[in-house]
Protein backbone atom coordinates (compact mmCIF):
# COMPACT_ATOMS: atom_id res chain seq x y z
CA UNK A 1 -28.36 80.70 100.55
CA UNK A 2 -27.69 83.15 97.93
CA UNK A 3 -24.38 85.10 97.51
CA UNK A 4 -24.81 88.28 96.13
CA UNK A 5 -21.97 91.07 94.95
CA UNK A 6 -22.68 94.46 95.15
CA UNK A 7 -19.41 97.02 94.00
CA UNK A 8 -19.03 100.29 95.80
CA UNK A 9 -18.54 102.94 93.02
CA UNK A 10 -17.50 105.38 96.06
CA UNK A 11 -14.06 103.34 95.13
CA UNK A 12 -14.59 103.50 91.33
CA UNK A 13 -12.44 105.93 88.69
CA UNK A 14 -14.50 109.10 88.62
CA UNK A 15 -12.58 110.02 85.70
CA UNK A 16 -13.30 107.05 83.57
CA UNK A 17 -16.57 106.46 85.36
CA UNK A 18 -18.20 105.05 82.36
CA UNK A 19 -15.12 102.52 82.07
CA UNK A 20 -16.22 100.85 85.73
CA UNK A 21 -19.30 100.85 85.01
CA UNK A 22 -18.86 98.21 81.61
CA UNK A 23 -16.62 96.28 83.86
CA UNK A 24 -19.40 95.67 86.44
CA UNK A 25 -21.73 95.30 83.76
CA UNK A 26 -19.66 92.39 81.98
CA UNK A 27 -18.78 91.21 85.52
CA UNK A 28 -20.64 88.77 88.38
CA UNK A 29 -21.63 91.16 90.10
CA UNK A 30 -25.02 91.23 90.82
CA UNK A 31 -26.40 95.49 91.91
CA UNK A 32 -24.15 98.49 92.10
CA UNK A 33 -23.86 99.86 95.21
CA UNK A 34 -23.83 103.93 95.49
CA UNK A 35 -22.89 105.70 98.85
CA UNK A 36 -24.54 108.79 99.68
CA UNK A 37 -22.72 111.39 102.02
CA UNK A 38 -23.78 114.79 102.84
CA UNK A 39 -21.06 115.59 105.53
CA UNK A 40 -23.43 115.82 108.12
CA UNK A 41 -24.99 112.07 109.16
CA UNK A 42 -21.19 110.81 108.27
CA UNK A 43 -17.79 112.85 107.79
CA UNK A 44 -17.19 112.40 104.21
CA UNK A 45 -19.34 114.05 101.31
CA UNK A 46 -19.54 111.58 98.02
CA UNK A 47 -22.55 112.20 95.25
CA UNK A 48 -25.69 113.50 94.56
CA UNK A 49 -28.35 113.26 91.79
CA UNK A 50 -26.28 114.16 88.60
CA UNK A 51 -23.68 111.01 89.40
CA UNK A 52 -27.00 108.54 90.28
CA UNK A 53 -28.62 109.20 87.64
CA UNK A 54 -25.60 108.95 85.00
CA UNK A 55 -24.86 105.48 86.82
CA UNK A 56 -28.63 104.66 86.08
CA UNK A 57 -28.33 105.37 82.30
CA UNK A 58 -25.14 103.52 81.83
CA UNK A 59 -26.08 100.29 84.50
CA UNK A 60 -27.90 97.00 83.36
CA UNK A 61 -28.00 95.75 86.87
CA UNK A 62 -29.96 97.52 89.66
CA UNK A 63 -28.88 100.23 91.48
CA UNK A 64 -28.20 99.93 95.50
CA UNK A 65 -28.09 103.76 97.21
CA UNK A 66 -26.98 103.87 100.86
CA UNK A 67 -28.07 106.94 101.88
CA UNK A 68 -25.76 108.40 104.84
CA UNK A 69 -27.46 111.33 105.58
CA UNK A 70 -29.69 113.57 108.12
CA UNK A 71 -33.46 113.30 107.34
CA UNK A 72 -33.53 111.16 104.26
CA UNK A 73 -37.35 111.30 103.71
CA UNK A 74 -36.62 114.55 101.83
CA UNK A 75 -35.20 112.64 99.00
CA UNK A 76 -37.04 109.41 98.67
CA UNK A 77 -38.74 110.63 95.54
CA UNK A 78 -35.47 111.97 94.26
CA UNK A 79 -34.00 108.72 94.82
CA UNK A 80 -36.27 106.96 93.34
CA UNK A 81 -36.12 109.35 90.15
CA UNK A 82 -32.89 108.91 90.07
CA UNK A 83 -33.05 105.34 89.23
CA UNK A 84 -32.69 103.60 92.46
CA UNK A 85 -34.09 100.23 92.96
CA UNK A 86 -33.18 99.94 96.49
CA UNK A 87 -33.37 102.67 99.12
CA UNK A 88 -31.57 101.97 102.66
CA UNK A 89 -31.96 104.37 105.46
CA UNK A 90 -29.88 104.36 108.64
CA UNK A 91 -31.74 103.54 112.08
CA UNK A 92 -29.75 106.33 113.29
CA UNK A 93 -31.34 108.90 110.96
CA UNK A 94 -34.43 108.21 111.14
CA UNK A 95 -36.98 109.30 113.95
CA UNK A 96 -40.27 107.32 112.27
CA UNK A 97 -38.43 104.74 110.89
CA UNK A 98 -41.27 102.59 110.05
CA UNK A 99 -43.09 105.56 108.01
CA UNK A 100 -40.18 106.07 106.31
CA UNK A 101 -39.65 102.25 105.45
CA UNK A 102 -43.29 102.24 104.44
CA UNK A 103 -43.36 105.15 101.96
CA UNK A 104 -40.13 103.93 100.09
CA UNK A 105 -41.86 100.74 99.26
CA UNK A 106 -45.02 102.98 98.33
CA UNK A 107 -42.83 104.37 96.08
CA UNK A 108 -41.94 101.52 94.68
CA UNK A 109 -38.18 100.43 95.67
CA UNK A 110 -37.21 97.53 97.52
CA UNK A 111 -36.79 99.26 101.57
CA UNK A 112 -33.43 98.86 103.17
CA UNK A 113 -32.20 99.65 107.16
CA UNK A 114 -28.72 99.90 107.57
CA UNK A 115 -27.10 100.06 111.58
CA UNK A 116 -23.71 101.72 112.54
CA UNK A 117 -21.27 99.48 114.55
CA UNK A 118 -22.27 100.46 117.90
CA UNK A 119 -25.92 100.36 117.50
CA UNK A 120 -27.70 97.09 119.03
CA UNK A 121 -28.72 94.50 116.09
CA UNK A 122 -31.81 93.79 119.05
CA UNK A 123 -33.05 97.43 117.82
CA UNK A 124 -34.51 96.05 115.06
CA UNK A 125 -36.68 93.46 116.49
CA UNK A 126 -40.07 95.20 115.57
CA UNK A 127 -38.74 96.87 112.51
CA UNK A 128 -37.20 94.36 110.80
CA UNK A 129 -40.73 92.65 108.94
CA UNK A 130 -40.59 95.89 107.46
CA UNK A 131 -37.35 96.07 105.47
CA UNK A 132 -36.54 94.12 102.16
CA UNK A 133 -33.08 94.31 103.50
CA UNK A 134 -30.93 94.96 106.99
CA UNK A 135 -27.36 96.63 106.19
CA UNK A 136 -25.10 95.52 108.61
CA UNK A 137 -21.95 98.36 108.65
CA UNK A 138 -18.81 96.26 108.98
CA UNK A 139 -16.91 99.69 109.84
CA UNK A 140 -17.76 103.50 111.11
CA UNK A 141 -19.19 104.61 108.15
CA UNK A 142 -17.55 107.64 105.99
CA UNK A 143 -14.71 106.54 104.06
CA UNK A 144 -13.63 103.71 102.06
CA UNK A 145 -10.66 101.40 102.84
CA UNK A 146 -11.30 100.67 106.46
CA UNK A 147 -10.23 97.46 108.11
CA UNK A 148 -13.54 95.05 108.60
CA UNK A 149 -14.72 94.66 112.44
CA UNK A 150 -14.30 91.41 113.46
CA UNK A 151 -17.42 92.04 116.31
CA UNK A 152 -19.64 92.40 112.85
CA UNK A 153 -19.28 88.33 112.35
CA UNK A 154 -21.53 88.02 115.68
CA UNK A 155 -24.17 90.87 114.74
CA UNK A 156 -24.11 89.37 111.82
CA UNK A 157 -25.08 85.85 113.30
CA UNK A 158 -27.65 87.55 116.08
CA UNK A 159 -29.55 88.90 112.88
CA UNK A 160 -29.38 86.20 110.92
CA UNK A 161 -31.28 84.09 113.79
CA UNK A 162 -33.96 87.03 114.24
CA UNK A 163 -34.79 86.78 110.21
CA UNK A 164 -35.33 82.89 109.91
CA UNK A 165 -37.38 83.06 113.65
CA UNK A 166 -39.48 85.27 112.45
CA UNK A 167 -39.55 83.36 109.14
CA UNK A 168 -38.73 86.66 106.90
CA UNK A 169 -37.50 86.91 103.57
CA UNK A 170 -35.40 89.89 104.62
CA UNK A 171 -31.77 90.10 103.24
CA UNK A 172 -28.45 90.67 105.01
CA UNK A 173 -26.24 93.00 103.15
CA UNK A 174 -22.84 93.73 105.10
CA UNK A 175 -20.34 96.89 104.28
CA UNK A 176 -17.15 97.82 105.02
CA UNK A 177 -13.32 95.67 105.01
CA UNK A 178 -14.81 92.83 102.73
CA UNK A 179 -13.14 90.92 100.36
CA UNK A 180 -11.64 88.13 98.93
CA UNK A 181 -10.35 86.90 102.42
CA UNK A 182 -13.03 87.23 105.08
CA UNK A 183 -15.89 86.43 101.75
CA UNK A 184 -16.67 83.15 103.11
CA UNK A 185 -16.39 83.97 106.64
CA UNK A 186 -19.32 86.76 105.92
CA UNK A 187 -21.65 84.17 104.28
CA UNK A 188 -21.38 81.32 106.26
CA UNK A 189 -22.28 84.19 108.81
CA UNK A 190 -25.68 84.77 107.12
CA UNK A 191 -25.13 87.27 104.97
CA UNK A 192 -27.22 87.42 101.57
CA UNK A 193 -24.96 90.83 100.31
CA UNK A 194 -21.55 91.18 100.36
CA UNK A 195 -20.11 95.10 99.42
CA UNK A 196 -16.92 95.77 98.66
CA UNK A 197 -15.23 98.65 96.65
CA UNK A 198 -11.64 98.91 97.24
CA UNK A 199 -10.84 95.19 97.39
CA UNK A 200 -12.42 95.22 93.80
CA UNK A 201 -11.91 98.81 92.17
CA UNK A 202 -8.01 98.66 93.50
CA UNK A 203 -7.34 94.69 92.61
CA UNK A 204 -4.83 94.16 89.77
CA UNK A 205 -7.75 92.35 87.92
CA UNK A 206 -11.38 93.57 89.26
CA UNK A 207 -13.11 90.81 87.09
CA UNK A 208 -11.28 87.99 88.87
CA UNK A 209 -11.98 90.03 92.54
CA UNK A 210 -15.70 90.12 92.56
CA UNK A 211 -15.73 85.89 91.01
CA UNK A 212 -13.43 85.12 94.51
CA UNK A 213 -15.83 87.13 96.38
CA UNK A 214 -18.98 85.69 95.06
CA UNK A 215 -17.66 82.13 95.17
CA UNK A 216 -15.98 82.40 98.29
């Protein structure tokens, strides 16, 4: 299965953005991973547009927005503008989830579902066929640095066994607490995307972080 690394620039150096960017550029890693917070859906209020699509014009690797935020189909185009190459929703923002699935691959992007902590992986059953991707939040979303879930390794597993019954190509992306230690754990889970910002972006040597992480 592959083992994919995707850094969180919500952890990057905003003042020597450019710098982080080269690094994950030159680095393993395979997208970059951009967290969108408009204090509302989640606590915390991150980026918009501008930051995107400087990202986008700097990146050679494609772009993975999270959007955390109330009624998302407002912005699809935006996003995809922007530069995004894949969208994610949250389940718990949308109310016609599988419209709003539909019209981001119209547009174009690969079409991404992400689920808080609490919410039951079984939600997805009759949605899932329609996402290029199932974000699995390894912590309450909102800010960076939490502590990774330990429940997540089983919602993880439940999901995994709902993709290959239904014989999808869908991928499993988890967020939140990952790193070098609980890497392999996470994979041999059945996770496809592993995101981590702070156990890269903080490491003494973020080159050597995201290589432990992707051959964990």
């Amino acid at each position: 299965m592959e083992r994919l690394v995707a850094p969180s620039m919500l952890s990057a150096d905003f003042v020597n953005l450019a710098c982080d960017i080269e690094m994950v550029n030159k680095s393993q890693a395979d997208w970059f991973h951009l967290d969108i917070m408009d204090g509302v859906f989640v606590p915390n209020i991150s980026f918009g547009f501008p930051v995107v699509e400087r990202i986008k014009a700097l990146a050679t690797k494609p772009l993975d927005v999270h959007l955390m935020i109330v009624d998302p189909d407002r912005y699809l185009e935006r996003f995809r503008e922007a530069g995004a190459n894949w969208l994610t929703v949250h389940y718990e923002a949308c109310t016609h989830l599988n419209r709003t699935l539909s019209r981001i691959r119209e547009l174009g992007m690969k079409a991404g579902v992400s689920v808080n902590p609490h919410t039951p992986i079984e939600l997805l059953t009759d949605i899932v066929e329609y996402a290029d991707l199932v974000l699995i939040m390894s912590v309450n979303p909102g800010f960076g640095g939490q502590k990774f879930i330990p429940n997540s390794i089983n919602r993880i597993e439940r999901l995994r066994k709902m993709i290959d019954i239904k014989g999808l190509p869908t991928r499993i992306e988890v967020d939140g607490g990952v790193g070098p230690s609980n890497a392999k754990q996470v994979y041999e889970a059945g996770a496809n995307v592993l995101v981590a910002g702070n156990a890269i972006f903080k490491a003494d040597n973020p080159l050597t972080a995201i290589e432990m992480i992707k051959k964990a």
